[in-house]
N, C-alpha and C. Protein backbone atom coordinates (compact mmCIF):
# COMPACT_ATOMS: atom_id res chain seq x y z
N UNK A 1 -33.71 2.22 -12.33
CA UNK A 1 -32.98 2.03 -11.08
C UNK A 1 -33.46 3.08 -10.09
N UNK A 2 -34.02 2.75 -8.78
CA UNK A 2 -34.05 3.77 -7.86
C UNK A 2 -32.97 4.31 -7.81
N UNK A 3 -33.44 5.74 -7.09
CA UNK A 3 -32.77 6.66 -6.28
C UNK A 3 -31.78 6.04 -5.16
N UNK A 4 -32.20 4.85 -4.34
CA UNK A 4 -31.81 4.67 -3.16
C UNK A 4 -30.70 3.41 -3.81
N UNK A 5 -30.95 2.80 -4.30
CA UNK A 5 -29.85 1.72 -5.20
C UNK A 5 -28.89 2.21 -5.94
N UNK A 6 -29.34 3.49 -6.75
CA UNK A 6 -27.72 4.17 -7.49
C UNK A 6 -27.17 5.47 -6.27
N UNK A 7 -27.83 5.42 -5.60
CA UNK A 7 -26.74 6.31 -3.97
C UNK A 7 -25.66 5.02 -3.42
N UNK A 8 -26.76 3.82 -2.94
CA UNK A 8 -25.87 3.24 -2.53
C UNK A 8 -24.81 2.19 -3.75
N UNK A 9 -24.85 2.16 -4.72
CA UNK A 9 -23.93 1.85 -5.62
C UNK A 9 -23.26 2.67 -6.03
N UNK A 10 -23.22 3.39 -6.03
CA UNK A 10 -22.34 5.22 -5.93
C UNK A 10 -21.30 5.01 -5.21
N UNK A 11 -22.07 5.41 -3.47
CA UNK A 11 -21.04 4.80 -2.62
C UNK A 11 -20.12 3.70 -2.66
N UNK A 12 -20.77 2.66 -2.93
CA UNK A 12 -19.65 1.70 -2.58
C UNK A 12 -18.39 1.80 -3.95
N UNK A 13 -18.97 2.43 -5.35
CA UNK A 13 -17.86 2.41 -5.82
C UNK A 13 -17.06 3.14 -5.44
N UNK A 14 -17.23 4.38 -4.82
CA UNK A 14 -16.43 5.56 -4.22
C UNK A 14 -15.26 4.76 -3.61
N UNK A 15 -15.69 4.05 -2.49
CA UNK A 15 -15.67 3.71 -1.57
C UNK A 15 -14.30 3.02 -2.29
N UNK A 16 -14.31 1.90 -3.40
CA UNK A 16 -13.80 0.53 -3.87
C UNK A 16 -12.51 1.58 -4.03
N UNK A 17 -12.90 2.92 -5.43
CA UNK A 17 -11.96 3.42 -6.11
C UNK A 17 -10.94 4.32 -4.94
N UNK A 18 -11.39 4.94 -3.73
CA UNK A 18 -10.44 4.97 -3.18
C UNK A 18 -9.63 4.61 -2.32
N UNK A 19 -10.22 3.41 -1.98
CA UNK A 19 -9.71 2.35 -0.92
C UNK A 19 -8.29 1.35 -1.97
N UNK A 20 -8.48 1.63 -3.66
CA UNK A 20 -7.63 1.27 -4.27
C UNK A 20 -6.60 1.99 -4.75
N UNK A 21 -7.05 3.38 -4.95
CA UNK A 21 -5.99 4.58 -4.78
C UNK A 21 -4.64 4.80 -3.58
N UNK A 22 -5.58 3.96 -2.18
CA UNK A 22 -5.04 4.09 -1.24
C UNK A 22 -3.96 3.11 -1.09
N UNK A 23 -4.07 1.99 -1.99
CA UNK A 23 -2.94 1.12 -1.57
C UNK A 23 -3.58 -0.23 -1.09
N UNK A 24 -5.06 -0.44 -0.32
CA UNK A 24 -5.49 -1.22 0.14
C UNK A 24 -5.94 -2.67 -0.41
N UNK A 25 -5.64 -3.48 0.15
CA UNK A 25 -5.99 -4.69 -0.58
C UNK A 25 -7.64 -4.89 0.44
N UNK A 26 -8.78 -5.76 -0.42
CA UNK A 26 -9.62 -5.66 0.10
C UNK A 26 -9.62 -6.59 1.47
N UNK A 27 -8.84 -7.12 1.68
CA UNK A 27 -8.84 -8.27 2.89
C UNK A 27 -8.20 -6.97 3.87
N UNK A 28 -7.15 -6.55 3.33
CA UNK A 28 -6.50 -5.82 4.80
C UNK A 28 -7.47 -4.69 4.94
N UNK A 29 -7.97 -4.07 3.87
CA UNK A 29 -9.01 -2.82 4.50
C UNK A 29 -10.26 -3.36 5.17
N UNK A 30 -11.24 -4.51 4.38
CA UNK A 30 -11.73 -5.10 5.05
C UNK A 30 -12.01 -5.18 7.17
N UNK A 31 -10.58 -5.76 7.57
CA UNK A 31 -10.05 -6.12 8.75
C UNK A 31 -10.14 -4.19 9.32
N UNK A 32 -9.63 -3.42 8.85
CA UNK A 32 -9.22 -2.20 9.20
C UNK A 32 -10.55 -1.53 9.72
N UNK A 33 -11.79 -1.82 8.84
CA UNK A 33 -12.42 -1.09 8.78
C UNK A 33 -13.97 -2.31 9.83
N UNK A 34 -13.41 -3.09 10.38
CA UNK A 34 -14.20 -4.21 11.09
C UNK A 34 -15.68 -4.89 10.39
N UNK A 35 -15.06 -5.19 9.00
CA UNK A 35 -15.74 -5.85 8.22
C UNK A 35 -15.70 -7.27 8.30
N UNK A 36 -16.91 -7.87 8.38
CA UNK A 36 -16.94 -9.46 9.06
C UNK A 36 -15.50 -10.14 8.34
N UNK A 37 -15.72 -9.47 6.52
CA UNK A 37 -14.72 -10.53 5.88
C UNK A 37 -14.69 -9.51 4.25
N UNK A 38 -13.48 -10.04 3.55
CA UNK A 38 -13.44 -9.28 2.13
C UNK A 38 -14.82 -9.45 1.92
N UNK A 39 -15.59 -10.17 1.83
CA UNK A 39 -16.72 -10.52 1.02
C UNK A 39 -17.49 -9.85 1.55
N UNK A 40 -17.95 -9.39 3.04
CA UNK A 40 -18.81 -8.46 2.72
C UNK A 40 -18.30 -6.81 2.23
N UNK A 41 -17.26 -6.81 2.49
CA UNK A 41 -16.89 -5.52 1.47
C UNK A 41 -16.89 -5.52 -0.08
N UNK A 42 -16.50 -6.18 -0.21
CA UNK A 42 -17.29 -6.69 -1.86
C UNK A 42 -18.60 -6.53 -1.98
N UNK A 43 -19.52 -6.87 -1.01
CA UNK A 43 -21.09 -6.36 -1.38
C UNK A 43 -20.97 -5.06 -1.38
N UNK A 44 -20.45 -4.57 -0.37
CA UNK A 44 -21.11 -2.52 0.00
C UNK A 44 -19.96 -2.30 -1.46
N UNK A 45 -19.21 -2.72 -1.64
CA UNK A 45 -18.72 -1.87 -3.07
C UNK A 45 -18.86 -1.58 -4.37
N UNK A 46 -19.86 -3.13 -4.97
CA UNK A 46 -20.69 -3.33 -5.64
C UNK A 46 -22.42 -2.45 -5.28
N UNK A 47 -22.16 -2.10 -4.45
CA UNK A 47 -24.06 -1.54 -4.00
C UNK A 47 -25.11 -3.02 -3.41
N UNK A 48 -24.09 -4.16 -3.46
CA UNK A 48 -25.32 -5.26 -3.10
C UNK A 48 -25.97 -4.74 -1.73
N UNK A 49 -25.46 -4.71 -0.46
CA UNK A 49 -25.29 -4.29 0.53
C UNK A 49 -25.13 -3.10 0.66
N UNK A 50 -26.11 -2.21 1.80
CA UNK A 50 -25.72 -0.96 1.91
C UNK A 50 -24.83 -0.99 3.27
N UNK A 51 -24.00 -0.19 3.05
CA UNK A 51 -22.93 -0.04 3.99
C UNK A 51 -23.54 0.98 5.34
N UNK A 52 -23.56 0.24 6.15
CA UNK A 52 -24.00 1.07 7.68
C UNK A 52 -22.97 2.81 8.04
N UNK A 53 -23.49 3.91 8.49
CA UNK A 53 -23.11 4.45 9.02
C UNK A 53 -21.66 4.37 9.59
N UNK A 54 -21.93 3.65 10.60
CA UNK A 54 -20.20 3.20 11.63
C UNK A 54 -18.99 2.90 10.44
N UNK A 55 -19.60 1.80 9.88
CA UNK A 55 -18.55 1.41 8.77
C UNK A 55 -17.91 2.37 7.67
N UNK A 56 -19.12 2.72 7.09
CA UNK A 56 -18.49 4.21 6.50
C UNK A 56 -17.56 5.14 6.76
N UNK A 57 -17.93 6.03 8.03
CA UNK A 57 -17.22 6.66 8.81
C UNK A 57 -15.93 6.04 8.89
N UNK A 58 -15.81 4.85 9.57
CA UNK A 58 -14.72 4.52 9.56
C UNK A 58 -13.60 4.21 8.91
N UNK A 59 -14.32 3.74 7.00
CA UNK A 59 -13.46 3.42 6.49
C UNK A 59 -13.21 5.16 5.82
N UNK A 60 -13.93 6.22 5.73
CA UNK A 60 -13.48 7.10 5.41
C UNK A 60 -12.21 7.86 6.42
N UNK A 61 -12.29 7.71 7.42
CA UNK A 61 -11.21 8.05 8.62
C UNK A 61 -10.30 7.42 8.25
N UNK A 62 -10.29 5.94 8.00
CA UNK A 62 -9.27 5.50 7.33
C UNK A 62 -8.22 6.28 6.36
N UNK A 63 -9.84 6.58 5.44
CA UNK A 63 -9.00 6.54 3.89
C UNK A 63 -8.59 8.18 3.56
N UNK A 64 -8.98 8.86 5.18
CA UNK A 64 -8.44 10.54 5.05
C UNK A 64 -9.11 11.21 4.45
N UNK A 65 -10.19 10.86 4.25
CA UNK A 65 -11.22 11.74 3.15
C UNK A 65 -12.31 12.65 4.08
N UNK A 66 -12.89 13.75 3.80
CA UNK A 66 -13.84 14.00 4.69
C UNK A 66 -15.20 14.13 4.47
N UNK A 67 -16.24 13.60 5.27
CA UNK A 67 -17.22 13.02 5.12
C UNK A 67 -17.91 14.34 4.47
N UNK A 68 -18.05 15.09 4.83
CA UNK A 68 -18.71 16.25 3.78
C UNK A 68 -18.38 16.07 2.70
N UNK A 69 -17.47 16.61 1.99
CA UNK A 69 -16.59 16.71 0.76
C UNK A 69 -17.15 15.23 0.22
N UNK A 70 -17.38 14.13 0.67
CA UNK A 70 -17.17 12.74 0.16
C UNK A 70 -19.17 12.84 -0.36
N UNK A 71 -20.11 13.30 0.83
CA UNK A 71 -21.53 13.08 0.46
C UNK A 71 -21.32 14.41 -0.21
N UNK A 72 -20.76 15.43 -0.28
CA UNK A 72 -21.10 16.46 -1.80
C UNK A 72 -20.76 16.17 -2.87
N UNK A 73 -19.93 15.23 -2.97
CA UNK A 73 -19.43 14.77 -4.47
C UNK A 73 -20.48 13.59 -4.88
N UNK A 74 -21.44 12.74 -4.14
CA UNK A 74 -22.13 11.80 -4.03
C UNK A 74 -23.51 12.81 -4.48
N UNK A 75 -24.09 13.74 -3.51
CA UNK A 75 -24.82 14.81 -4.04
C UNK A 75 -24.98 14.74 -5.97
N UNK A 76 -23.47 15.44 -6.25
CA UNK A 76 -23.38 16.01 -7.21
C UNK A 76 -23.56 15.11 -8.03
N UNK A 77 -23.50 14.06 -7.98
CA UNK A 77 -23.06 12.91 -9.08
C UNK A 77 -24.69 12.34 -8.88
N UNK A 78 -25.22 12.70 -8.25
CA UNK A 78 -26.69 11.41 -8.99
C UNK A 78 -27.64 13.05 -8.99
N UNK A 79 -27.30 14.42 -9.62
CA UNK A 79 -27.93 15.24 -9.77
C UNK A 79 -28.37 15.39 -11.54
């Protein structure tokens, strides 16, 4: 597996596990986070799809997390 496929499958599980911590169902975070539809959040969470910049950000603003802290734990984990 590349480098660039287990970052972005990293992410999106990050992404899944605390967007489910949070309470979120994937349709309403989806909408929150100006995702066409659940389904493409289902790709970036799985790693099919890499999740853009904007979207990120945003769903991390969402989800109260901070973007440092979130790519150092991402860092740490494919070290």
């Amino acid at each position: 597996m590349s480098s660039d496929v287990l970052v972005t499958t990293l992410i999106g599980n990050k992404i899944k596990g605390l967007r489910r911590d949070a309470g979120y169902t994937a349709v309403e975070f989806a909408q929150l986070i100006g995702c066409k539809s659940a389904q493409q959040l289902y790709r970036y969470e799985r790693g099919i799809n890499k999740i853009d910049i904007d979207t990120l950000v945003s769903a991390l603003k969402i989800l109260r997390v901070d973007i440092k802290e979130f790519f150092n734990e991402v860092m740490w984990e494919i070290q």
